[in-house]
Every structure is written in C-alpha cells, then in structure tokens.
Protein backbone atom coordinates (compact mmCIF):
# COMPACT_ATOMS: atom_id res chain seq x y z
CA UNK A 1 1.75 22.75 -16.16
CA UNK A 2 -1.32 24.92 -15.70
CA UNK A 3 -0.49 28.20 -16.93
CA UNK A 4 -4.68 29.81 -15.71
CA UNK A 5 -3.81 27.99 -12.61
CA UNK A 6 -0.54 28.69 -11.60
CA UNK A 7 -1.28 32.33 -12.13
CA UNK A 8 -4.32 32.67 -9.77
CA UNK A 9 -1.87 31.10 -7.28
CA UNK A 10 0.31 33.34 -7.60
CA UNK A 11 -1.97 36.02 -6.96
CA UNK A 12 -3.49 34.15 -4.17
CA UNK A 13 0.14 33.88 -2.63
CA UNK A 14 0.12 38.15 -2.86
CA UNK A 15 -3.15 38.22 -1.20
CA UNK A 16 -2.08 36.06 1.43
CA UNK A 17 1.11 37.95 2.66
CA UNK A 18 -0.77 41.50 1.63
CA UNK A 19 -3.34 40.27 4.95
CA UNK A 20 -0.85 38.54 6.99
CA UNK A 21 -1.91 35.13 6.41
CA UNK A 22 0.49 32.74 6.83
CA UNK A 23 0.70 29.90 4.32
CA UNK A 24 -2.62 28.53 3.54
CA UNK A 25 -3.53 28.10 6.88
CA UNK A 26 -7.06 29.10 6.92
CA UNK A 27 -9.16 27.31 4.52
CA UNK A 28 -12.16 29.08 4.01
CA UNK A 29 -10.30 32.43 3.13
CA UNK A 30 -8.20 30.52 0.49
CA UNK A 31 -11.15 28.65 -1.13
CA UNK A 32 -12.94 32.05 -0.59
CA UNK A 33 -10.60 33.67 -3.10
CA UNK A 34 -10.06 30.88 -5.57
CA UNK A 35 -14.08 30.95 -6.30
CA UNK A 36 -14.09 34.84 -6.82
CA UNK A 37 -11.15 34.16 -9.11
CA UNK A 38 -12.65 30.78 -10.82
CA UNK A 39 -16.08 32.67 -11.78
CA UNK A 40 -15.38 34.30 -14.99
CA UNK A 41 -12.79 32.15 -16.24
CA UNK A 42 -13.03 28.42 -17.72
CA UNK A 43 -10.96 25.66 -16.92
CA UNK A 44 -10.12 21.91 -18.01
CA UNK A 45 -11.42 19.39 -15.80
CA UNK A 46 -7.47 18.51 -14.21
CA UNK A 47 -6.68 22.57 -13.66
CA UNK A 48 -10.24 22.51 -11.97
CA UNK A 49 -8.80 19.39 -9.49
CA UNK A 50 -5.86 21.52 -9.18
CA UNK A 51 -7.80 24.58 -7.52
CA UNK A 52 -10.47 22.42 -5.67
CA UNK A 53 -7.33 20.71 -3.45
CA UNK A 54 -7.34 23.26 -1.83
CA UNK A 55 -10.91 24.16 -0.69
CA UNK A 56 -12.38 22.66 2.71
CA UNK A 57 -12.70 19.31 2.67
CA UNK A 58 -16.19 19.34 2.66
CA UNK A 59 -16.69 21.63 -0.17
CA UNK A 60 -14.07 19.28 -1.84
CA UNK A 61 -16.32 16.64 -1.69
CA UNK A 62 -19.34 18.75 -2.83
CA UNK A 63 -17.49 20.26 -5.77
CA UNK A 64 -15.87 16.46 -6.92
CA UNK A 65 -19.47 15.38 -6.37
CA UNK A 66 -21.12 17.77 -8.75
CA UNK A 67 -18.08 17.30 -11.44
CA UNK A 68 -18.53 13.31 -11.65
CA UNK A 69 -22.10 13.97 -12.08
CA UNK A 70 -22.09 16.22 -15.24
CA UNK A 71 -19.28 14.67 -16.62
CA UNK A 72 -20.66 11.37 -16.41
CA UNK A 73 -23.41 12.84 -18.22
CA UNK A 74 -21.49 14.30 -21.07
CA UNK A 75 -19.61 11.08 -21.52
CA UNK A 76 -22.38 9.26 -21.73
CA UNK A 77 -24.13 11.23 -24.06
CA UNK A 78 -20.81 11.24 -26.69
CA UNK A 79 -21.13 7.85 -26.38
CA UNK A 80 -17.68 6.76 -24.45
CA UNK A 81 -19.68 4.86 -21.32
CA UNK A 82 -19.50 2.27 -25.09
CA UNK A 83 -16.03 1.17 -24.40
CA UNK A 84 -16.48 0.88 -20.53
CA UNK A 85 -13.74 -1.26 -19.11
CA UNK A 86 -10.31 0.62 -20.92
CA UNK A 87 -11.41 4.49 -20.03
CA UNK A 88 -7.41 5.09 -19.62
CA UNK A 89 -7.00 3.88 -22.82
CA UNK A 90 -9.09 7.00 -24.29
CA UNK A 91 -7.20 10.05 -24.43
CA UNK A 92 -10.33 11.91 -23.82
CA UNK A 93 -11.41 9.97 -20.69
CA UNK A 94 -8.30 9.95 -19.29
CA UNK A 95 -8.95 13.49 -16.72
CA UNK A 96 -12.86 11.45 -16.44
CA UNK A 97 -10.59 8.43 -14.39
CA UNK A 98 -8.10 11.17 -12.54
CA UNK A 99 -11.49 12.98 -11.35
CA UNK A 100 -13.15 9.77 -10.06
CA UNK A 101 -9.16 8.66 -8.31
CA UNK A 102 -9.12 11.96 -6.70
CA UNK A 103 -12.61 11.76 -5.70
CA UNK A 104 -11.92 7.94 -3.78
CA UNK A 105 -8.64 9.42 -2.20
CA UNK A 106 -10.87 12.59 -1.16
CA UNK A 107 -13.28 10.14 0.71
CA UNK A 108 -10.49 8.06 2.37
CA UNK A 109 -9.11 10.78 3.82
CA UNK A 110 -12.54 11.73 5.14
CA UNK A 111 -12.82 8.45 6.70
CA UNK A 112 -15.75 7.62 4.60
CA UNK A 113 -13.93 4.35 3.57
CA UNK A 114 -17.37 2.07 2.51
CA UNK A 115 -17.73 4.91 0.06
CA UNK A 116 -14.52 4.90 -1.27
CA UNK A 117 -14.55 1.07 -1.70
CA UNK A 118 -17.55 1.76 -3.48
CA UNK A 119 -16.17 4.48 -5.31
CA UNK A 120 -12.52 2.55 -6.19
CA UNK A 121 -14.87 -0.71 -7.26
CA UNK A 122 -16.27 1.75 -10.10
CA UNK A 123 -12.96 2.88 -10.94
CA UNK A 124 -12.01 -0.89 -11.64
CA UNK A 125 -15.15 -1.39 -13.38
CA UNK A 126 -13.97 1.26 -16.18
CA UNK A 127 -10.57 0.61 -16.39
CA UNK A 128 -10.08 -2.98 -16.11
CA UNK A 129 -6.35 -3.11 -16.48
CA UNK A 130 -6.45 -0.62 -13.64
CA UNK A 131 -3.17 1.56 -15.56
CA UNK A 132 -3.67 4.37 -12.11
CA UNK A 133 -3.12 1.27 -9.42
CA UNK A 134 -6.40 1.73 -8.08
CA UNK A 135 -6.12 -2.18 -6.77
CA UNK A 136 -3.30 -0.76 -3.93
CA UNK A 137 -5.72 1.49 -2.37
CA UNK A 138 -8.70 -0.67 -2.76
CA UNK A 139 -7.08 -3.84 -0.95
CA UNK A 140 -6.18 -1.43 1.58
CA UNK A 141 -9.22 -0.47 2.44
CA UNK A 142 -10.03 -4.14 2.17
CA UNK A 143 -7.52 -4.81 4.40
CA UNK A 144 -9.11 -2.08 7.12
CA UNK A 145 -12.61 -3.47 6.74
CA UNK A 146 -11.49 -6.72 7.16
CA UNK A 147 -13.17 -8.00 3.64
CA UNK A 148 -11.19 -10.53 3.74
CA UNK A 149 -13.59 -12.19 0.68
CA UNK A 150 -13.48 -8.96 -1.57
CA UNK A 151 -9.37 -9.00 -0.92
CA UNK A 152 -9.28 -12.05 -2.41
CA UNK A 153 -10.95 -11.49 -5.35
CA UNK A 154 -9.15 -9.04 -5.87
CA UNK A 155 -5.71 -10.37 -5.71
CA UNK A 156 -7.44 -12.76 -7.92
CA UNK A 157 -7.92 -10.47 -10.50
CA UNK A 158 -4.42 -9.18 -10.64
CA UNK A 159 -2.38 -12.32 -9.15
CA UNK A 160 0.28 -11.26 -11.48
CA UNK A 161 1.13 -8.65 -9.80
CA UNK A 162 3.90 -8.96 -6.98
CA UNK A 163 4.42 -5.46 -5.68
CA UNK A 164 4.56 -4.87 -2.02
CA UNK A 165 1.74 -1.82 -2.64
CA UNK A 166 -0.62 -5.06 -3.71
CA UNK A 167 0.80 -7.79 -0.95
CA UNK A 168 1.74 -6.41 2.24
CA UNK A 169 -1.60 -5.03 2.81
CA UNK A 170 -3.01 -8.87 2.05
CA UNK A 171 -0.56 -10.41 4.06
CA UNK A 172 -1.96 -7.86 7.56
CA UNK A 173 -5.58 -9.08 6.41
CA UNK A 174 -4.69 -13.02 6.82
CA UNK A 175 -3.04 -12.03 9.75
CA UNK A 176 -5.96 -10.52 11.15
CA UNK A 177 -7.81 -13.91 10.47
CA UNK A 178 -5.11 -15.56 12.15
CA UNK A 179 -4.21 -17.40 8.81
CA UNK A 180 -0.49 -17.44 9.61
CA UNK A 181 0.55 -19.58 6.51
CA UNK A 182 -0.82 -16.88 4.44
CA UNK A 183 0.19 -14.36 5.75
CA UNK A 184 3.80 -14.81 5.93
CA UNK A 185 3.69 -16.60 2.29
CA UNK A 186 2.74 -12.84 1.33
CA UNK A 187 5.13 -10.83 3.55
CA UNK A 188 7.41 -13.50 2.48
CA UNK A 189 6.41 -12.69 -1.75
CA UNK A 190 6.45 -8.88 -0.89
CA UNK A 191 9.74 -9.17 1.27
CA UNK A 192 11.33 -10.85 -1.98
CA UNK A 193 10.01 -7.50 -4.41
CA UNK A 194 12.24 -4.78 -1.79
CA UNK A 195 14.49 -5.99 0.76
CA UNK A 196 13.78 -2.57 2.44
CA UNK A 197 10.77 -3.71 4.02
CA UNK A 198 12.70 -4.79 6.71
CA UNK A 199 13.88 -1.46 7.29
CA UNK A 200 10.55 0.07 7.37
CA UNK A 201 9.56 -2.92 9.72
CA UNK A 202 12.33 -1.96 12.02
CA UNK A 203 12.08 1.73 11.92
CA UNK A 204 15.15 2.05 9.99
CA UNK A 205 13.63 3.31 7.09
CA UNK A 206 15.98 6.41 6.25
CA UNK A 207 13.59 9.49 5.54
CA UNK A 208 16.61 11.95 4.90
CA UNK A 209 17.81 9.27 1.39
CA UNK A 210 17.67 11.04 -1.15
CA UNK A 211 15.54 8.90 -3.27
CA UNK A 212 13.12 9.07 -0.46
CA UNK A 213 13.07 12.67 -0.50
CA UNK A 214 12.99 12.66 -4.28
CA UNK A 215 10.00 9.83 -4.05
CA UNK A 216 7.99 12.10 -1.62
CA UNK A 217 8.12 15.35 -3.14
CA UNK A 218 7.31 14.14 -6.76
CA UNK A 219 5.60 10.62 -6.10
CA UNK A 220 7.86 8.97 -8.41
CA UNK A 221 9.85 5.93 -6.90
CA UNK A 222 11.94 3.04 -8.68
CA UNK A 223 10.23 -0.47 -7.68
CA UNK A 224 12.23 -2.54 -5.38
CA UNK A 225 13.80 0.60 -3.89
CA UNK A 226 13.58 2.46 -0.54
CA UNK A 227 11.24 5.45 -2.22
CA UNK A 228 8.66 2.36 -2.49
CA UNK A 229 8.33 1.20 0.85
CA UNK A 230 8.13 5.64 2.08
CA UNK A 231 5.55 5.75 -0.23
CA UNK A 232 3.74 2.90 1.56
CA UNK A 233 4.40 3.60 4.65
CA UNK A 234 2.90 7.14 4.24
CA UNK A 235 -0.08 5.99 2.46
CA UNK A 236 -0.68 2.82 5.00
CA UNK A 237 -0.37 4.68 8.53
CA UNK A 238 -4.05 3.83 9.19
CA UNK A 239 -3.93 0.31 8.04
CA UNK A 240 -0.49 -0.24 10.27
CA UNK A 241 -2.04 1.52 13.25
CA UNK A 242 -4.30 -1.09 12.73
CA UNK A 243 -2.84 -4.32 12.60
CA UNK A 244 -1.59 -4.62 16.04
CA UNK A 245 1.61 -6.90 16.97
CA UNK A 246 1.64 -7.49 12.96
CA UNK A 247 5.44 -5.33 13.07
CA UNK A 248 6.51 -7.05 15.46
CA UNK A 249 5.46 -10.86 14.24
CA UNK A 250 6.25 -10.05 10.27
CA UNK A 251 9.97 -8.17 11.56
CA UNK A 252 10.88 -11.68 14.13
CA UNK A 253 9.77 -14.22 10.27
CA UNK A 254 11.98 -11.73 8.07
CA UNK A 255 14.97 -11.58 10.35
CA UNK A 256 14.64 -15.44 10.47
CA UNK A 257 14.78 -15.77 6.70
C-alpha cells in the first residue's frame, strides 16, 4: 500500500537477520533504525502511523502526541475545524480521524483508559455519524469504568444500532449495577444479531474457522458471523476479565432461551 514504507521494512528486515535479531523483538533497536531511515525522507500522515507502530510504546505516544498537535493546527488554519461534526466525510480529513483512532487505541492499550475516553469523546465530537465505530470502544471503556450514565447516553445516541460490538459490552455494565432486566434485555438483543455468542460464552468459539482466521489476520468479518464475536472477544479480554460470574449468568439465560 505504502510503497516508501514497505521498502524501509524491507531493509529493516536485512538489518535484523544481518545482527541476529530475531523478529522485532527488541524495540528500541527497531525504532532506532526506522528514525535514521525516516530523517531525510517525507511521508503522508497514514505511512507515518505505519512506521510509528512499531516504536516503544512510549515514544508511540510521544510521536502521536506531537502529530495531533500540528495537524490540528494545519486543519484549523485551512479552515476544515468549519465543518466539525462529518471529518470522515472530507477526503482530506479522513488520515486527521485515523491519527486521532490510533492515538485512543494507543492509550487503551497503555491502560490510560480516562484519557482515551477523553480522547474517543473528541473523536465523536468530529465525526458525528461515527463511520470508524468509535462508539464500540468507547462503551467499552464505559463499561470498565463503570459510567454507567455516559453508557447510556451513548447508546442513546446510536440506539439504532444493534450490533453485539455496541450491546454486549452494555448489557456487562447493567450487570455490574445489578440491573438484571437490563442486562439480559441486551444480551438477549445482542444474542438475536449472532447466535455465536453462545459459543464464545461457552468456550466453543472455534479459533482454527476459517473465517475466524480470515477475520483476524485482515480485520474484516461478515456481521452476524463467528469472525464477529473473535473480533470481540480479542478486543474485550479486559472488560470480560472484568465482569466476574457475568459468563456464567449470561451462558445459564441463553441456553434457557
């Protein structure tokens, strides 16, 4: 996709074996070369994302940090912060949005979640019809923090919208508040949107489908299908570590259905 980007990879896969490295397995050497090869070259703001995956996670954030920051200036000063509210819509703040999603995931996976509420809030702010599915992480997080006011809000805002990314995170926040009704009216909704729930309830969930396999290694799944409910359950192991005898309560109302 990146032709710059694939080639410094390339070379940085050379340099690797040349000095016994294995993989990518020491950070600091790998971001190490991909600055000495970024310094006298320019790049578009998705090929920079690209390279800065795979710095150390704290440089990540650094580097994300100082992006956001000068583009937000530029944007502003061509005018586009005008039409806040459909960014995705504009061709030319679409990589803007992608920079400000990867930034959010970036401090999730740092466990700096009140940030990346924070951070996912914005998001929503400039892209009200939310086309990246910001809304699944953010009611996640919800769901974590136990907001159980900012969860409904949100669900609120986008009531139309059935998928198990959106409800089955709800559904472990009213059962957290011991709102039982609630929360197996949502498992219920969810449960009704991709019968394999149960199988990911169970533990059943087949890892070695091919459409699983297909779903993780491009991150393209077909709603109502069993590369929907991998993709949550790798993107949910926090909140599921979380919610206690949830599994076990939501698996004994499904099998009674």
């Amino acid at each position: 996709m990146y032709e710059k980007v694939d080639v410094i990879f390339n070379k940085l896969d050379i340099f690797l074996q040349d000095n016994d490295i294995e993989d990518y397995k020491i950070p600091q050497v790998v971001e190490d070369f991909l600055r000495k090869e970024m310094k006298h070259k320019r790049f578009q703001l998705d090929e920079k994302l690209e390279l800065f995956y795979h710095f150390t996670i704290e440089s990540q954030k650094h580097e994300l940090e100082k992006l956001i920051k000068s583009e937000t200036k530029k944007l502003k000063k061509e005018g586009y912060f005008d039409d806040m509210g459909y960014f995705y819509t504009i061709y030319e703040t679409r990589p803007y949005m992608r920079l400000r999603y990867a930034y959010m995931r970036h401090l999730s996976k740092m466990g700096k979640l009140s940030l990346a509420v924070g951070e996912a809030e914005e998001i929503i702010k400039l892209n009200i019809n939310d086309n990246m599915g910001v809304r699944y992480w953010l009611m996640k997080l919800y769901a974590i923090l136990e907001n159980l006011e900012s969860a409904e809000n949100l669900y609120g805002r986008y009531s139309d919208d059935g998928s198990v990314h959106f409800l089955l995170p709800l559904s472990i926040l009213y059962y957290k508040f011991d709102q039982m009704k609630k929360a197996q009216k949502y498992l219920e909704l969810a449960y009704q949107n991709n019968n394999y729930l149960i199988d990911f309830l169970r533990g059943d969930l087949d890892f070695e489908d091919e459409e699983i396999v297909n779903c993780v290694e491009h991150g393209v799944y077909r709603v109502g299908g069993p590369g929907e409910i991998a993709t949550i359950a790798l993107e949910c192991q926090d909140l599921m570590f979380l919610s206690g005898s949830y599994v076990i309560w939501a698996e004994e109302k499904l099998n009674a259905l």
